[in-house]
C-alpha atoms as a PDB file:
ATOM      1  CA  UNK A   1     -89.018  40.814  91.871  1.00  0.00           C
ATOM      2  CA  UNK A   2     -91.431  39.175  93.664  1.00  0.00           C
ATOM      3  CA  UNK A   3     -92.944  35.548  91.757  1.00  0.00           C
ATOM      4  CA  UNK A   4     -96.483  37.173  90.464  1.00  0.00           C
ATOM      5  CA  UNK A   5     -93.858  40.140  88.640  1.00  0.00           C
ATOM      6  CA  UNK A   6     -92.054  36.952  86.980  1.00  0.00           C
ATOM      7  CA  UNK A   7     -94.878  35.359  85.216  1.00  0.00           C
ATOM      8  CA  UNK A   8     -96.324  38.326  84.150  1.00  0.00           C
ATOM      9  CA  UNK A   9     -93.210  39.118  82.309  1.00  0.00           C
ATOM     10  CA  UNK A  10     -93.516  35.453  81.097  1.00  0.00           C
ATOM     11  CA  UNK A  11     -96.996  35.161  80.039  1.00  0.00           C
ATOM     12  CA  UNK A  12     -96.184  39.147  78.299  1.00  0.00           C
ATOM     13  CA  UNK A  13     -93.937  37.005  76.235  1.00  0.00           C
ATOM     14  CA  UNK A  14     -95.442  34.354  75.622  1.00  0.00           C
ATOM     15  CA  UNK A  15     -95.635  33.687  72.029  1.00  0.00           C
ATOM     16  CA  UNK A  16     -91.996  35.724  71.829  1.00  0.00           C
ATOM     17  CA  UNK A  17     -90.088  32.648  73.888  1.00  0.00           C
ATOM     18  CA  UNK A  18     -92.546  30.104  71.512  1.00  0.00           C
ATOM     19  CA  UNK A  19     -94.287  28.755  74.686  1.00  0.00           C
ATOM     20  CA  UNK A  20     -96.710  26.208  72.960  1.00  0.00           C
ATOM     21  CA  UNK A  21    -100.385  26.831  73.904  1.00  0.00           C
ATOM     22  CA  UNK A  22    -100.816  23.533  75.655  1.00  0.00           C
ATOM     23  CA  UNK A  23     -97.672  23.796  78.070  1.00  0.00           C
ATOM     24  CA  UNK A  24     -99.050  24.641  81.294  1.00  0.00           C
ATOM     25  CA  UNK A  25     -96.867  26.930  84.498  1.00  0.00           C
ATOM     26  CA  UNK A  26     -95.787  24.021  86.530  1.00  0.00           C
ATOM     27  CA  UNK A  27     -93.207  25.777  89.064  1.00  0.00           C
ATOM     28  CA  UNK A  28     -91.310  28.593  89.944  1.00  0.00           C
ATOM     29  CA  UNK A  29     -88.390  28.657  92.310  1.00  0.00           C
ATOM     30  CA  UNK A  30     -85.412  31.227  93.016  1.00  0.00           C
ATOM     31  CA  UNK A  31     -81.765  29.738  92.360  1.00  0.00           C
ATOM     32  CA  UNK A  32     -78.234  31.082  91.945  1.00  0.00           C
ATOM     33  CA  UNK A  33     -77.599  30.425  87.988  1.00  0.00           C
ATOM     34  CA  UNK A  34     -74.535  30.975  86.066  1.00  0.00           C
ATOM     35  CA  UNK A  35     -74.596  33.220  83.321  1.00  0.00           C
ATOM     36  CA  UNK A  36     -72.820  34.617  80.409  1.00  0.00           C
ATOM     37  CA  UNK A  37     -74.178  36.750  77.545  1.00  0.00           C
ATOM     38  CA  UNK A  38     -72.409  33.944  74.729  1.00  0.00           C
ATOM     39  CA  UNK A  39     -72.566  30.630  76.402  1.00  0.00           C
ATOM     40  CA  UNK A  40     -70.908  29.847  72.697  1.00  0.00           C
ATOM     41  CA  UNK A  41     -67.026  31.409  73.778  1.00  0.00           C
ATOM     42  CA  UNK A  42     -64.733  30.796  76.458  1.00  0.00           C
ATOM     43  CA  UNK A  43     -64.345  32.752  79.727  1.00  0.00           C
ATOM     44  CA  UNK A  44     -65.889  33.028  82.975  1.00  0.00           C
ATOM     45  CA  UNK A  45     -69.426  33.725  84.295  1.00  0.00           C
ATOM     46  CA  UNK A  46     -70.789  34.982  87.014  1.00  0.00           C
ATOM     47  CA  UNK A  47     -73.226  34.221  89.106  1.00  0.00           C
ATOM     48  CA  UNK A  48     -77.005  35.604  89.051  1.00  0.00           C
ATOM     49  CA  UNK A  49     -80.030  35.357  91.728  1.00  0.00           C
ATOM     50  CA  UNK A  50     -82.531  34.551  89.217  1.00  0.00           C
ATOM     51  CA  UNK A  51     -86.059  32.605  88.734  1.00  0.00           C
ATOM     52  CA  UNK A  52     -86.513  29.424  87.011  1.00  0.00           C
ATOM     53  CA  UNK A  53     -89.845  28.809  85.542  1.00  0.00           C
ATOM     54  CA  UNK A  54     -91.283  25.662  84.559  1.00  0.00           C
ATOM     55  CA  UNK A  55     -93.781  25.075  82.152  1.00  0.00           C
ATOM     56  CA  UNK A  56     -95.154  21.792  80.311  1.00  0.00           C
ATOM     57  CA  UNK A  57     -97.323  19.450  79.042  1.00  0.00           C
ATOM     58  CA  UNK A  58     -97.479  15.921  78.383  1.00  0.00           C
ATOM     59  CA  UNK A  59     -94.693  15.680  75.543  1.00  0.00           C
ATOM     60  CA  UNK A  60     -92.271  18.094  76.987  1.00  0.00           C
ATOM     61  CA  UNK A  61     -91.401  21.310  78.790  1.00  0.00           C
ATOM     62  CA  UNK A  62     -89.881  24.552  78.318  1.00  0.00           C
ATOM     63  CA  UNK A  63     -87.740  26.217  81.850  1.00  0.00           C
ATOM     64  CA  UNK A  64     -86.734  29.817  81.542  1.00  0.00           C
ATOM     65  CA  UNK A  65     -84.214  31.538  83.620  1.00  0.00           C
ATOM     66  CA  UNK A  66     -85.046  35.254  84.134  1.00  0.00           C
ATOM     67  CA  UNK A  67     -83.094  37.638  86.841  1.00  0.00           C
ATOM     68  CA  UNK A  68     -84.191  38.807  89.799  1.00  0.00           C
ATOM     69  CA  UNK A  69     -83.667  41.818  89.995  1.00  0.00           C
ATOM     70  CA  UNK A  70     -84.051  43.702  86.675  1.00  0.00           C
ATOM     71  CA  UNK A  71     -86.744  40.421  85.133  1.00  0.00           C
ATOM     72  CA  UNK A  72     -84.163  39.879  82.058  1.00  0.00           C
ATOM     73  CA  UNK A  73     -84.132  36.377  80.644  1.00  0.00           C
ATOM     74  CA  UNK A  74     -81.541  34.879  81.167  1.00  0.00           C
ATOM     75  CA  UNK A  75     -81.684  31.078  79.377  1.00  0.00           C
ATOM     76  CA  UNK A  76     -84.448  29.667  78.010  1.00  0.00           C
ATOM     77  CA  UNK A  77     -84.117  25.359  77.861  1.00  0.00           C
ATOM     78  CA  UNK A  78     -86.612  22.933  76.170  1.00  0.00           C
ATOM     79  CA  UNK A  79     -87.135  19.778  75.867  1.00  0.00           C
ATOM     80  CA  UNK A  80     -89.709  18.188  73.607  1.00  0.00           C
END
């Protein structure tokens, strides 16, 4: 999936992931992340070609991990 794809998904979403209304998209970039459907138990993970996606504002951010290929999302981290 091709960047444009990725925040359409996002911005679909938007009030689904709780994306607050003044957090901004800040950046997008394709990493390798490591994934596993319950970070909460033991065991291994594999790796995933996925997007990270930035957004914030001036008292915090929110970065979401979604794959590559099939646009699932994959983490979703926040800081505020």
């Amino acid at each position: 999936m091709i960047e444009e794809e990725i925040l359409k998904i996002i911005e679909s979403k938007r009030s689904e992931l709780a994306i607050d209304p003044d957090m901004e998209f800040t950046s997008a970039e394709r990493a390798i992340v490591q994934y596993k459907d319950d970070r909460n138990t033991p065991g291994p993970t594999e790796d995933r070609l996925a997007w990270t996606i930035r957004y914030s504002c001036e008292w915090g951010f929110i970065e979401i991990h979604i794959d590559g290929l099939t646009g699932k999302i994959l983490r979703i981290r926040r800081s505020v």
